[in-house]
PDB file of N, CA and C in Angstrom:
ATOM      1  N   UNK A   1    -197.915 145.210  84.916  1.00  0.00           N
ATOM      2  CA  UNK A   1    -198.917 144.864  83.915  1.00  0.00           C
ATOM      3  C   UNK A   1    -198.579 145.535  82.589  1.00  0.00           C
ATOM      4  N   UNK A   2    -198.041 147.090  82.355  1.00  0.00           N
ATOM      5  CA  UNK A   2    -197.837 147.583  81.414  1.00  0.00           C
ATOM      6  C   UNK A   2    -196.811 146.436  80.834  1.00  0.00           C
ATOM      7  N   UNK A   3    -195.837 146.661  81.251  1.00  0.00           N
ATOM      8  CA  UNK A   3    -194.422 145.817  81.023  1.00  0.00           C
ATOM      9  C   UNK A   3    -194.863 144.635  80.428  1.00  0.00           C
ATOM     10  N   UNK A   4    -195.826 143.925  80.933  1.00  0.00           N
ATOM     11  CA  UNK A   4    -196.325 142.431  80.059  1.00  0.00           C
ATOM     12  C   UNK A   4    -196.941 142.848  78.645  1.00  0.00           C
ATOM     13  N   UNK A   5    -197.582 143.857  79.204  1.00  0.00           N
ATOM     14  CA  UNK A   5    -198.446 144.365  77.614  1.00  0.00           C
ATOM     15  C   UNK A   5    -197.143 145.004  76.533  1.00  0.00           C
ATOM     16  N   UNK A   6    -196.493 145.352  76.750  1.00  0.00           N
ATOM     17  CA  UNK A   6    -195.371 146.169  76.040  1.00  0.00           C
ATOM     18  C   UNK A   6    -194.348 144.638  75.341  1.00  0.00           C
ATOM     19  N   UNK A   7    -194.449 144.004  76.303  1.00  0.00           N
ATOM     20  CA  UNK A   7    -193.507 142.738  75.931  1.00  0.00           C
ATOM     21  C   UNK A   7    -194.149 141.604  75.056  1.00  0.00           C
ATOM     22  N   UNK A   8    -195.626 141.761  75.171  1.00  0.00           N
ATOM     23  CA  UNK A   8    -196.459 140.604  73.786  1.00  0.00           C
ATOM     24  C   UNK A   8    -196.906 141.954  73.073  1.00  0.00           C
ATOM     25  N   UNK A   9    -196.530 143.440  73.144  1.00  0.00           N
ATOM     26  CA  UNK A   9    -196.652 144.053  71.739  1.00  0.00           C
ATOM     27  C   UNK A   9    -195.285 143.591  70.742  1.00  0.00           C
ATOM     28  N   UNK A  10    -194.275 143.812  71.359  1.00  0.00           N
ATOM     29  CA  UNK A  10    -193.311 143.959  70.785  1.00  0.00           C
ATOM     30  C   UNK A  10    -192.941 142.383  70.222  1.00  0.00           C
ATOM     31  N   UNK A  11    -193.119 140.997  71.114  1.00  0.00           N
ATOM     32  CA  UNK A  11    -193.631 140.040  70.332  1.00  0.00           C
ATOM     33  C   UNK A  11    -194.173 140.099  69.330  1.00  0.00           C
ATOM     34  N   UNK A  12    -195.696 140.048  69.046  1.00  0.00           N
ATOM     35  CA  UNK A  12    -195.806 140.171  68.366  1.00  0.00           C
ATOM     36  C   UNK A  12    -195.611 140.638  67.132  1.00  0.00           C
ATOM     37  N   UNK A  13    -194.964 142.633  67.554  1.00  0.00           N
ATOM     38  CA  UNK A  13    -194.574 143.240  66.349  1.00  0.00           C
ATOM     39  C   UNK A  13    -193.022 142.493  65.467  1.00  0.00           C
ATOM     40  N   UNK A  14    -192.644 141.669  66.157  1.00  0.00           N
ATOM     41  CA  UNK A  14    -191.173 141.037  66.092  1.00  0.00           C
ATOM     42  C   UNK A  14    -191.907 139.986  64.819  1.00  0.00           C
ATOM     43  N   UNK A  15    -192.949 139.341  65.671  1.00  0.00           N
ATOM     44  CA  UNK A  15    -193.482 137.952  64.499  1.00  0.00           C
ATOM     45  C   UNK A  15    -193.891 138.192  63.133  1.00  0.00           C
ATOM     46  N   UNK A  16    -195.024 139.409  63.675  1.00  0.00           N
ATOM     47  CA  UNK A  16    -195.422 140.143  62.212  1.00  0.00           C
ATOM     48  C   UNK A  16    -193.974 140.535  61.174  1.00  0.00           C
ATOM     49  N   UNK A  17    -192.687 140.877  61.529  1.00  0.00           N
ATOM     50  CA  UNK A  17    -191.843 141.420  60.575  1.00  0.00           C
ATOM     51  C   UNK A  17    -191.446 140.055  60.112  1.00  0.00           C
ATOM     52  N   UNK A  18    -191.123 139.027  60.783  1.00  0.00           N
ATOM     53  CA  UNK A  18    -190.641 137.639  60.468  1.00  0.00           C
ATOM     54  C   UNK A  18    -191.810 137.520  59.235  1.00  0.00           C
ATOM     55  N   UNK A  19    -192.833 137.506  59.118  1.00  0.00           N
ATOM     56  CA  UNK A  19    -193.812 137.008  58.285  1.00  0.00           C
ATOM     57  C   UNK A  19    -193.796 137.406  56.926  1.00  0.00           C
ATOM     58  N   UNK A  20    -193.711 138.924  57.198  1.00  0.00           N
ATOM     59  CA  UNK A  20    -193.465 139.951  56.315  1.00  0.00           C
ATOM     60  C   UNK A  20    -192.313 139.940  55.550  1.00  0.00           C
ATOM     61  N   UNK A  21    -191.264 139.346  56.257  1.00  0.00           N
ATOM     62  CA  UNK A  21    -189.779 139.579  55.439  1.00  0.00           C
ATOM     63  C   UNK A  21    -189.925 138.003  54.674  1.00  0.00           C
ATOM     64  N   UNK A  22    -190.462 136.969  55.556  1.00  0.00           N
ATOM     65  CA  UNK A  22    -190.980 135.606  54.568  1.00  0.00           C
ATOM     66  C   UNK A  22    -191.715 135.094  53.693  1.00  0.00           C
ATOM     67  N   UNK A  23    -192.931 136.108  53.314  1.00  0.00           N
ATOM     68  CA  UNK A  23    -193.674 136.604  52.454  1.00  0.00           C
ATOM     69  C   UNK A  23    -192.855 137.096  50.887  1.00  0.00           C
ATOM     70  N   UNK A  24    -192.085 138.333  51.566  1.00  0.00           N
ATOM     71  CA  UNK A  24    -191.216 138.550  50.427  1.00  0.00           C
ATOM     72  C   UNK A  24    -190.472 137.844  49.910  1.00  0.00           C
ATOM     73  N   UNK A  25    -189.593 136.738  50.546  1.00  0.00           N
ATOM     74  CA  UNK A  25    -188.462 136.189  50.331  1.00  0.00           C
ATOM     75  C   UNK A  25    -189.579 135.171  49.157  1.00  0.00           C
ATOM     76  N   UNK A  26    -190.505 134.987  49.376  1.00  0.00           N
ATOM     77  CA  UNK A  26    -191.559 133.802  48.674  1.00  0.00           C
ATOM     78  C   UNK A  26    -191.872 134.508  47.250  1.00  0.00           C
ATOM     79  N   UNK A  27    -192.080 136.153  47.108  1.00  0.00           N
ATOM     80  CA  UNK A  27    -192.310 136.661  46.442  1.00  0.00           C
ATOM     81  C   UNK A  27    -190.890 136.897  45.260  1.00  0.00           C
ATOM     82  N   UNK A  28    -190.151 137.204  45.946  1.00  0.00           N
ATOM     83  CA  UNK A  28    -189.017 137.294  45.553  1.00  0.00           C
ATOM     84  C   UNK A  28    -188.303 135.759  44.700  1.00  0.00           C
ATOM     85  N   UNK A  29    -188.598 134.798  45.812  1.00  0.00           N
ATOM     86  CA  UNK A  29    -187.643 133.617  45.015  1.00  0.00           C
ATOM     87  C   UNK A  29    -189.134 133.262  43.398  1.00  0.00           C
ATOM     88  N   UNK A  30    -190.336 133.804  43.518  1.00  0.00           N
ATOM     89  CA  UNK A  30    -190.942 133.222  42.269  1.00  0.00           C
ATOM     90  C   UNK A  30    -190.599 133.626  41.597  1.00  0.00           C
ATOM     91  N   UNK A  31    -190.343 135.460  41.705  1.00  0.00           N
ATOM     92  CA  UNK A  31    -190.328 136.090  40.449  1.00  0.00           C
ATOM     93  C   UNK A  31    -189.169 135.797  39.626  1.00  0.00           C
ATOM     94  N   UNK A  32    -187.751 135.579  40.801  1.00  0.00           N
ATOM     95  CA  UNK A  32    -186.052 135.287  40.407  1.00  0.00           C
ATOM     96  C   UNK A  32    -186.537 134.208  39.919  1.00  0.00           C
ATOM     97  N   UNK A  33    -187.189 132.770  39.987  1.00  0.00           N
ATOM     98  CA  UNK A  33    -187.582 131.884  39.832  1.00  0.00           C
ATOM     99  C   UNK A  33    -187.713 131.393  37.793  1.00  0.00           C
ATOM    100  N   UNK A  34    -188.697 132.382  38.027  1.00  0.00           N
ATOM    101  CA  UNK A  34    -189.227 132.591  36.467  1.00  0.00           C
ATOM    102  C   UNK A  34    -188.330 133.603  35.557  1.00  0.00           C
ATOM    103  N   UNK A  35    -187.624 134.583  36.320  1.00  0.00           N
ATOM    104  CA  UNK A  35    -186.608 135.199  35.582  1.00  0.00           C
ATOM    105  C   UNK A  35    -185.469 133.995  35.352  1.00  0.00           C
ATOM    106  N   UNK A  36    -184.905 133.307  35.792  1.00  0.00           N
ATOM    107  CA  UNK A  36    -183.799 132.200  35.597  1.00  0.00           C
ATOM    108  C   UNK A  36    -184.233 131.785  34.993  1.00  0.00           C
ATOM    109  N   UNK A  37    -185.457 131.016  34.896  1.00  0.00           N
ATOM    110  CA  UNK A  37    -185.596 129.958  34.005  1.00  0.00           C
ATOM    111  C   UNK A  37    -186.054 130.498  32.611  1.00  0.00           C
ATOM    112  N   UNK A  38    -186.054 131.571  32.596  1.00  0.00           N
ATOM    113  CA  UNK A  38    -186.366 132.104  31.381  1.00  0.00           C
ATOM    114  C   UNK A  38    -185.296 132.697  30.780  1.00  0.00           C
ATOM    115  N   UNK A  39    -184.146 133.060  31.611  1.00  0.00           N
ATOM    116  CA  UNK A  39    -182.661 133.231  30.827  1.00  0.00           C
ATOM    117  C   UNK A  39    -182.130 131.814  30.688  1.00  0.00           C
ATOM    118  N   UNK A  40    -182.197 130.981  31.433  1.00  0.00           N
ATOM    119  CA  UNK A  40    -181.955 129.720  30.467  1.00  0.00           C
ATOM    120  C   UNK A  40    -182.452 129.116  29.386  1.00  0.00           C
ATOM    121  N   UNK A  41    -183.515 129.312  29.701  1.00  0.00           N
ATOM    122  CA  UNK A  41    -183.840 128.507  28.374  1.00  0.00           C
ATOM    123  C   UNK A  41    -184.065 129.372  26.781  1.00  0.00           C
ATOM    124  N   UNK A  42    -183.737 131.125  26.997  1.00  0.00           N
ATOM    125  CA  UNK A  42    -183.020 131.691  25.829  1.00  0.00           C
ATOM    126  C   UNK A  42    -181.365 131.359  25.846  1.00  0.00           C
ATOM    127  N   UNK A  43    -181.336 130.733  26.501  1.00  0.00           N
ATOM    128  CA  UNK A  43    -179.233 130.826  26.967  1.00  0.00           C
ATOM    129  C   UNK A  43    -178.798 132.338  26.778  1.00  0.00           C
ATOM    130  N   UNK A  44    -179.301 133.016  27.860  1.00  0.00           N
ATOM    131  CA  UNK A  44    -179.460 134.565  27.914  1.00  0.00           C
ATOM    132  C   UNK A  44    -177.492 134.686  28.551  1.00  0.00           C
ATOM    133  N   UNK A  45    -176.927 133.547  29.127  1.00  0.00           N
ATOM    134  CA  UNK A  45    -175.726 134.203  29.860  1.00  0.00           C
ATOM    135  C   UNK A  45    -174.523 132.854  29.025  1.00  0.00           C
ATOM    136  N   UNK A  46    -175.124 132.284  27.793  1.00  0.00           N
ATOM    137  CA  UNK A  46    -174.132 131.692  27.272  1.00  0.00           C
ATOM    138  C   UNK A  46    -173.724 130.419  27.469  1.00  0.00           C
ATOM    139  N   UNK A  47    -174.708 129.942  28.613  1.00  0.00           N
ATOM    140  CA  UNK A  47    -174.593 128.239  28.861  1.00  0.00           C
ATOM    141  C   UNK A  47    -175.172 127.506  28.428  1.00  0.00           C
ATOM    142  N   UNK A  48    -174.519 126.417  28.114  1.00  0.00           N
ATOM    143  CA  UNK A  48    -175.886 125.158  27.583  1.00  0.00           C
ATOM    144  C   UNK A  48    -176.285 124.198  28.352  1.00  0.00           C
ATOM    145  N   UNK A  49    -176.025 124.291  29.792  1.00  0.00           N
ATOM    146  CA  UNK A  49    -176.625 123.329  30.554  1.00  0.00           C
ATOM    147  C   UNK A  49    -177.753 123.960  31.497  1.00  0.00           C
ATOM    148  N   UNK A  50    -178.471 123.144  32.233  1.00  0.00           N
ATOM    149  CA  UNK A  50    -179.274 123.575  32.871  1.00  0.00           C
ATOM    150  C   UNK A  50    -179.145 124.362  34.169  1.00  0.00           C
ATOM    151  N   UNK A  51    -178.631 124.840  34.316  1.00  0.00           N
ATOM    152  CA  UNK A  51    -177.491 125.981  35.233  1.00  0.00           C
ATOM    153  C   UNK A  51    -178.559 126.508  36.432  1.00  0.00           C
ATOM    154  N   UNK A  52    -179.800 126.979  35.741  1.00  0.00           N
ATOM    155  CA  UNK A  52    -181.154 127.495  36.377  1.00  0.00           C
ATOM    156  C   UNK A  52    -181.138 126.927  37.579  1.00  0.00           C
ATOM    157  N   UNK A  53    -181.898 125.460  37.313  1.00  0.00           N
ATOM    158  CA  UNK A  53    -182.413 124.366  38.085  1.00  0.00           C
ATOM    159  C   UNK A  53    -181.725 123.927  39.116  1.00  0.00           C
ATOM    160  N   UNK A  54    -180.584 124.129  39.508  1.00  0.00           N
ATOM    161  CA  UNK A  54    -179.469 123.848  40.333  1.00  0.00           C
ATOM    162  C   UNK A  54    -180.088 125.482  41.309  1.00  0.00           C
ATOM    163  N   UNK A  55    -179.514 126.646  40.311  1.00  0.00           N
ATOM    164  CA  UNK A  55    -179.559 128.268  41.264  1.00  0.00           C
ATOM    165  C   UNK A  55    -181.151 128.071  42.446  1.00  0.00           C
ATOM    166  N   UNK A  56    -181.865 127.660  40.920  1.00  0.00           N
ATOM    167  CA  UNK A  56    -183.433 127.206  42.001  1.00  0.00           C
ATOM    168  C   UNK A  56    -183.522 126.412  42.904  1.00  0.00           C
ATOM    169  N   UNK A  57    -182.563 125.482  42.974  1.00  0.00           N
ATOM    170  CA  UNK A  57    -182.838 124.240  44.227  1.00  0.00           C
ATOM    171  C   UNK A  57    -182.412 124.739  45.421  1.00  0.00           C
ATOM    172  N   UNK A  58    -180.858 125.160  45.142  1.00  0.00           N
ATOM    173  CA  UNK A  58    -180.394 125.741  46.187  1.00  0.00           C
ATOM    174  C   UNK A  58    -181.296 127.298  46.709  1.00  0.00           C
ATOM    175  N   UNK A  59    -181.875 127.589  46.057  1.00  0.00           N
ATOM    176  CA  UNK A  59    -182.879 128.567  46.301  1.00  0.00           C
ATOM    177  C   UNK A  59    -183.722 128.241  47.115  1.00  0.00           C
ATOM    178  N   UNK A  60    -184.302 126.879  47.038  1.00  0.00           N
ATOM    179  CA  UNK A  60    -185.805 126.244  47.347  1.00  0.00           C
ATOM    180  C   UNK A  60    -185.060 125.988  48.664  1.00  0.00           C
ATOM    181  N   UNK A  61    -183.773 125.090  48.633  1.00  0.00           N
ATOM    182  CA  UNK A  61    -183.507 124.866  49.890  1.00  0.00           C
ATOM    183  C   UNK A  61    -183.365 125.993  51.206  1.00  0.00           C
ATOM    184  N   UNK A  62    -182.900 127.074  50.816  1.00  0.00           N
ATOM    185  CA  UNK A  62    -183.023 128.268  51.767  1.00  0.00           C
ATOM    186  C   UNK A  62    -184.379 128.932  51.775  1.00  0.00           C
ATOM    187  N   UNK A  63    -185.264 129.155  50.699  1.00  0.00           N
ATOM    188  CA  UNK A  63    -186.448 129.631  51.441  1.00  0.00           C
ATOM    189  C   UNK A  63    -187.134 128.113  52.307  1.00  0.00           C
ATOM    190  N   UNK A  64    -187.001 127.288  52.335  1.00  0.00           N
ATOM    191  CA  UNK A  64    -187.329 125.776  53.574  1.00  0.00           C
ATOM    192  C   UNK A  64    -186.663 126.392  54.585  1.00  0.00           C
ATOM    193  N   UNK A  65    -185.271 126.792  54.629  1.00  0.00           N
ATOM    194  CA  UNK A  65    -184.995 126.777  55.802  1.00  0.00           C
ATOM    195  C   UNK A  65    -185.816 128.097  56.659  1.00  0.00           C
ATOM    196  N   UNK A  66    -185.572 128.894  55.363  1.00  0.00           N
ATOM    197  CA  UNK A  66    -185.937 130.458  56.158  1.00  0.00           C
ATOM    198  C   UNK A  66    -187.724 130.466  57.222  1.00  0.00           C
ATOM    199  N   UNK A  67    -188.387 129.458  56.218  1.00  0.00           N
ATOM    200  CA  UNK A  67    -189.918 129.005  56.311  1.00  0.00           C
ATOM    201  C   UNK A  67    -189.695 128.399  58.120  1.00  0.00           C
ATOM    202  N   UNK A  68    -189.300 127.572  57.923  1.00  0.00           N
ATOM    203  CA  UNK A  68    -189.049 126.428  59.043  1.00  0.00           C
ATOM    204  C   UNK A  68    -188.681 127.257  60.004  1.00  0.00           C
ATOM    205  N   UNK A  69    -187.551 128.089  59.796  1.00  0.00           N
ATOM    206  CA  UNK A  69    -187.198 129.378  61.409  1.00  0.00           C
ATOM    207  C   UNK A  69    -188.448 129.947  61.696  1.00  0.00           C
ATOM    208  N   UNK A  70    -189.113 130.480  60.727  1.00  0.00           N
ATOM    209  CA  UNK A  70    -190.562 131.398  61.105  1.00  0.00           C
ATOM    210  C   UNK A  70    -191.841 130.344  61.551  1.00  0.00           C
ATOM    211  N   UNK A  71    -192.014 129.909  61.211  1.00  0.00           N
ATOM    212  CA  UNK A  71    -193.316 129.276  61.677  1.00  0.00           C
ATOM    213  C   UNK A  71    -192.960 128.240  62.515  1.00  0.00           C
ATOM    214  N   UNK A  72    -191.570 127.365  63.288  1.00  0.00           N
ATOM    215  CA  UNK A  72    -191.727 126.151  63.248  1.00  0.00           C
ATOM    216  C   UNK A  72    -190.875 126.858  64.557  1.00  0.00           C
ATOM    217  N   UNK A  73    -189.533 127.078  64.402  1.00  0.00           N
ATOM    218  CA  UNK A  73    -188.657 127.276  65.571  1.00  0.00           C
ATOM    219  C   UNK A  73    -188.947 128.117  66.128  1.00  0.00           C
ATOM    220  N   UNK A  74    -189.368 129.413  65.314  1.00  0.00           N
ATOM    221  CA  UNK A  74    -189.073 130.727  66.330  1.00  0.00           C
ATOM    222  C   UNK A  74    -190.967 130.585  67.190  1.00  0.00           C
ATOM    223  N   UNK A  75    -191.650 130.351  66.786  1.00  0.00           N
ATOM    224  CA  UNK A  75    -193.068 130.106  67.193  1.00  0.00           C
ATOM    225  C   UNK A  75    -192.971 129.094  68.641  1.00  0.00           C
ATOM    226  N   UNK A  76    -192.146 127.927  68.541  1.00  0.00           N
ATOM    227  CA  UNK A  76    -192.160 127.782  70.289  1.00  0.00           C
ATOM    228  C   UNK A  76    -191.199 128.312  71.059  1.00  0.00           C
ATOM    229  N   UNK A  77    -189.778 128.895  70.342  1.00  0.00           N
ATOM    230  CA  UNK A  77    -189.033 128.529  70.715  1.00  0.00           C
ATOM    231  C   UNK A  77    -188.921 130.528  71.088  1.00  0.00           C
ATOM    232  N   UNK A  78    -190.119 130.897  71.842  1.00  0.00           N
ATOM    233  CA  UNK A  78    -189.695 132.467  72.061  1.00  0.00           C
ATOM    234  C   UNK A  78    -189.632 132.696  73.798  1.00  0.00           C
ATOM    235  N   UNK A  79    -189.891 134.079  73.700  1.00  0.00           N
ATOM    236  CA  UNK A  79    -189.235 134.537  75.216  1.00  0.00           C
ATOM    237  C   UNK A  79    -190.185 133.830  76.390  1.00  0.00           C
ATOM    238  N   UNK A  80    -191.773 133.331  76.134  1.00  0.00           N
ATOM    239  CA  UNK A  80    -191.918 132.724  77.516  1.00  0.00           C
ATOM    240  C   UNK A  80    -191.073 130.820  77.103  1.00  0.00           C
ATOM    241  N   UNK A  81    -190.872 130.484  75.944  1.00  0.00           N
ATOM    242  CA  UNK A  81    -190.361 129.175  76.289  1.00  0.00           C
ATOM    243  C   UNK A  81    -188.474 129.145  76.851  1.00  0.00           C
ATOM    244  N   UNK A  82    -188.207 130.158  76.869  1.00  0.00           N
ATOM    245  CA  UNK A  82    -186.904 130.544  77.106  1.00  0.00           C
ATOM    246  C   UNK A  82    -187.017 131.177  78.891  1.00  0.00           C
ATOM    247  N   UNK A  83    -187.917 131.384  79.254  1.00  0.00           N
ATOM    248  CA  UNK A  83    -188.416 131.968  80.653  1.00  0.00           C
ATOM    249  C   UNK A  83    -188.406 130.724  81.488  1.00  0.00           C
ATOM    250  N   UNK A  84    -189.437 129.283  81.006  1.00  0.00           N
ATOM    251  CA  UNK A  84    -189.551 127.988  81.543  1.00  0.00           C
ATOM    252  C   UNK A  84    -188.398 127.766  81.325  1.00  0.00           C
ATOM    253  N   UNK A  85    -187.545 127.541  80.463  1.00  0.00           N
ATOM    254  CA  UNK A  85    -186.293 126.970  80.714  1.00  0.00           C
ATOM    255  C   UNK A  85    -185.250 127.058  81.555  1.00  0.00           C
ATOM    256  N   UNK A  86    -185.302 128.443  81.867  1.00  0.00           N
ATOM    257  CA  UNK A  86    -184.651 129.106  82.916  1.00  0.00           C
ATOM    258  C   UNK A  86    -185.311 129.106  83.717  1.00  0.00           C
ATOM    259  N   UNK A  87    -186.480 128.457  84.291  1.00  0.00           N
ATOM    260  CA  UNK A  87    -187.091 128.373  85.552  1.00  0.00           C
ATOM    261  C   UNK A  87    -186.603 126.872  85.941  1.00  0.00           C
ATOM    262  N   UNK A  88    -186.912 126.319  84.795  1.00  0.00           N
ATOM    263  CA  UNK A  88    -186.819 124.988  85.250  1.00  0.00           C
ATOM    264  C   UNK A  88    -185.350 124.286  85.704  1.00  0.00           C
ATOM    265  N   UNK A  89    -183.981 125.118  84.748  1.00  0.00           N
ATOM    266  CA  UNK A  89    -183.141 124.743  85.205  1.00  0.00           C
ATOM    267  C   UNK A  89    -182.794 125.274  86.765  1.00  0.00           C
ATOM    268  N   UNK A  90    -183.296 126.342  86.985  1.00  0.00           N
ATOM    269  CA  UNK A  90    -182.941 127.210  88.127  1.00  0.00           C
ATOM    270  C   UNK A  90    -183.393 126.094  89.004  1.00  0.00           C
ATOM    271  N   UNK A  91    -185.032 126.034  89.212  1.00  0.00           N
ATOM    272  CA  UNK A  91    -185.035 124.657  90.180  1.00  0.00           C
ATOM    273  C   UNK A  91    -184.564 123.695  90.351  1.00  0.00           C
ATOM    274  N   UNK A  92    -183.744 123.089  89.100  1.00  0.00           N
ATOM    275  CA  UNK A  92    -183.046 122.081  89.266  1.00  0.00           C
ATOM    276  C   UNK A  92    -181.603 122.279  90.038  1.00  0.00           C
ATOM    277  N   UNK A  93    -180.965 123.188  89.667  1.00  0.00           N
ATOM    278  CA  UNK A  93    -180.057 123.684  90.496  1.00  0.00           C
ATOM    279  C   UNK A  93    -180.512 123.875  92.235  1.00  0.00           C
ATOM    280  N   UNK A  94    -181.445 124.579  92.381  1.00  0.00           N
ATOM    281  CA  UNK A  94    -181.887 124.633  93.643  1.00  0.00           C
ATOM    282  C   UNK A  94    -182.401 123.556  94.702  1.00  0.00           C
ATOM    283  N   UNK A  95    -182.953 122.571  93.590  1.00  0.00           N
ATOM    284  CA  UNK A  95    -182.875 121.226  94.326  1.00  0.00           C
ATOM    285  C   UNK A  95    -181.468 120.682  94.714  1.00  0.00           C
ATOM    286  N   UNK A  96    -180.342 120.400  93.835  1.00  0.00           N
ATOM    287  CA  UNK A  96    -179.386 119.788  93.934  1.00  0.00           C
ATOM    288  C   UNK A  96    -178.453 120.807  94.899  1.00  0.00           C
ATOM    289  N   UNK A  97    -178.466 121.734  95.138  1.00  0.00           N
ATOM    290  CA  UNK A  97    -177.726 122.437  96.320  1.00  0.00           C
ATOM    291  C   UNK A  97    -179.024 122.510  97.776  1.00  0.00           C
ATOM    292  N   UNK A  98    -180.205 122.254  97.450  1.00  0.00           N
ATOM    293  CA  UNK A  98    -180.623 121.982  98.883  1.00  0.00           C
ATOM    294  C   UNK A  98    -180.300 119.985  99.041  1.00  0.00           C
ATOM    295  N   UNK A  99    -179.966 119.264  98.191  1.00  0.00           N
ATOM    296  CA  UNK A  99    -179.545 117.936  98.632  1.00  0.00           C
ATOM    297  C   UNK A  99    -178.206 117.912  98.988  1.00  0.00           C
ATOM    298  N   UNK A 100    -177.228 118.853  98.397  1.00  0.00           N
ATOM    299  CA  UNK A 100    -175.855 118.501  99.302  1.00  0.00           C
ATOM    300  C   UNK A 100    -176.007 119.367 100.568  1.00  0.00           C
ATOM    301  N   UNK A 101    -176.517 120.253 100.715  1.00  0.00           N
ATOM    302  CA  UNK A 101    -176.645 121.044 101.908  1.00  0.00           C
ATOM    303  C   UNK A 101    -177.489 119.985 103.155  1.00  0.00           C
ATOM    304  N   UNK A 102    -178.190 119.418 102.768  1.00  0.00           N
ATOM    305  CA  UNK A 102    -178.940 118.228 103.251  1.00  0.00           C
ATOM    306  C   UNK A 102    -178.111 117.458 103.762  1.00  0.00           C
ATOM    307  N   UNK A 103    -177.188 116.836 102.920  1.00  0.00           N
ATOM    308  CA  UNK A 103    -176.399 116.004 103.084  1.00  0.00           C
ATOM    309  C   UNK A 103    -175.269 116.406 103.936  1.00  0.00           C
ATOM    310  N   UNK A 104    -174.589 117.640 104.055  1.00  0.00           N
ATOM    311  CA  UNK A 104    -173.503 118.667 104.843  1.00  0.00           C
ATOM    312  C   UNK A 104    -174.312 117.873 105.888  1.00  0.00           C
ATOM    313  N   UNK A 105    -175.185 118.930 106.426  1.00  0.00           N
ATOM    314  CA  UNK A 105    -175.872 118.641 108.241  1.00  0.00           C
ATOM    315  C   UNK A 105    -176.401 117.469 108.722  1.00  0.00           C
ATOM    316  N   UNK A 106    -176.810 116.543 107.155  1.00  0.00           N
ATOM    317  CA  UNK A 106    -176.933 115.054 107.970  1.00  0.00           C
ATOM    318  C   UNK A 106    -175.422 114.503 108.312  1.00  0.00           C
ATOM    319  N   UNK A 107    -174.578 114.543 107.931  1.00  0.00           N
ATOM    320  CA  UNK A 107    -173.331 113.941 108.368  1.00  0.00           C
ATOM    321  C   UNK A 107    -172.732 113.978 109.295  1.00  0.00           C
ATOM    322  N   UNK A 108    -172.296 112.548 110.305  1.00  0.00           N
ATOM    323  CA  UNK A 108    -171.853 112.822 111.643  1.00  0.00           C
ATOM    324  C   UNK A 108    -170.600 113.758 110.978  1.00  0.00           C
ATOM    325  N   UNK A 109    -170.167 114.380 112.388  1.00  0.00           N
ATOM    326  CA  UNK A 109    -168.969 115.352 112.368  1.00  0.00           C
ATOM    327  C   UNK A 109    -167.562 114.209 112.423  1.00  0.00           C
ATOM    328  N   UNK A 110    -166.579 114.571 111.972  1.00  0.00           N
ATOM    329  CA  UNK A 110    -165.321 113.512 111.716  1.00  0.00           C
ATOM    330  C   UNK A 110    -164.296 113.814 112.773  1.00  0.00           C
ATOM    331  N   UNK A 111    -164.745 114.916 113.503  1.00  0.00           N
ATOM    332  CA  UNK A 111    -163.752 115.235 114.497  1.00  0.00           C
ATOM    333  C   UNK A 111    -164.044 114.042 115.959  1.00  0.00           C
ATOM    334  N   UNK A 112    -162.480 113.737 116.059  1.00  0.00           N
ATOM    335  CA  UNK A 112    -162.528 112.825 117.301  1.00  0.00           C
ATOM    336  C   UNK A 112    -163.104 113.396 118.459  1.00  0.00           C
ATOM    337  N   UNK A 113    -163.380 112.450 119.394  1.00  0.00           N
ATOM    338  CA  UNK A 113    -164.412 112.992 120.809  1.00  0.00           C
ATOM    339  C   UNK A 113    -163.526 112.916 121.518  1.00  0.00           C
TER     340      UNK A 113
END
């Protein structure tokens, strides 16, 4: 019983840091966000194209992904759905070696009489 309780603390404490480090990354890409676009549009590093808007997309596209691991994958995809999986394949295995084993002792014997 301890062991279960110790294993959805530490869950949990695992989810809470995921949240926490995705929080920041949110905090982080606004502020870089508004800092870029505000050295572009002084042309603070000497370019005249829109240089920003590109750094930001590809920005936007990794905090999506980072978002999507935390709330979307890692949320079903933790240690009891990884437990069923390995239960379920295990039975499947265990079925298919009690059907050839089945199949061994149903079979007449091939040795001549």
């Amino acid at each position: 019983m301890e062991k279960e309780q110790h294993e959805q603390y530490e869950y949990a404490r695992k989810r809470l840091n995921q949240k926490k480090r995705l929080y920041f990354h949110f905090v982080l890409f606004l502020l870089g966000s508004i800092f870029l676009s505000l050295a572009n549009h002084f042309d603070a590093f000497g370019y005249t194209t829109n240089w920003a808007i590109w750094v930001i997309t590809v920005w936007t596209f990794l905090f999506i992904l980072h978002f999507i691991k935390v709330f979307i994958t890692d949320r079903f995809m933790n240690k009891n759905w990884e437990r069923e999986q390995i239960d379920r394949l295990v039975t499947q295995q265990q079925r298919k070696i009690d059907q050839l084993q089945k199949q061994v002792e149903d079979e007449p014997s091939n040795k001549p009489q």
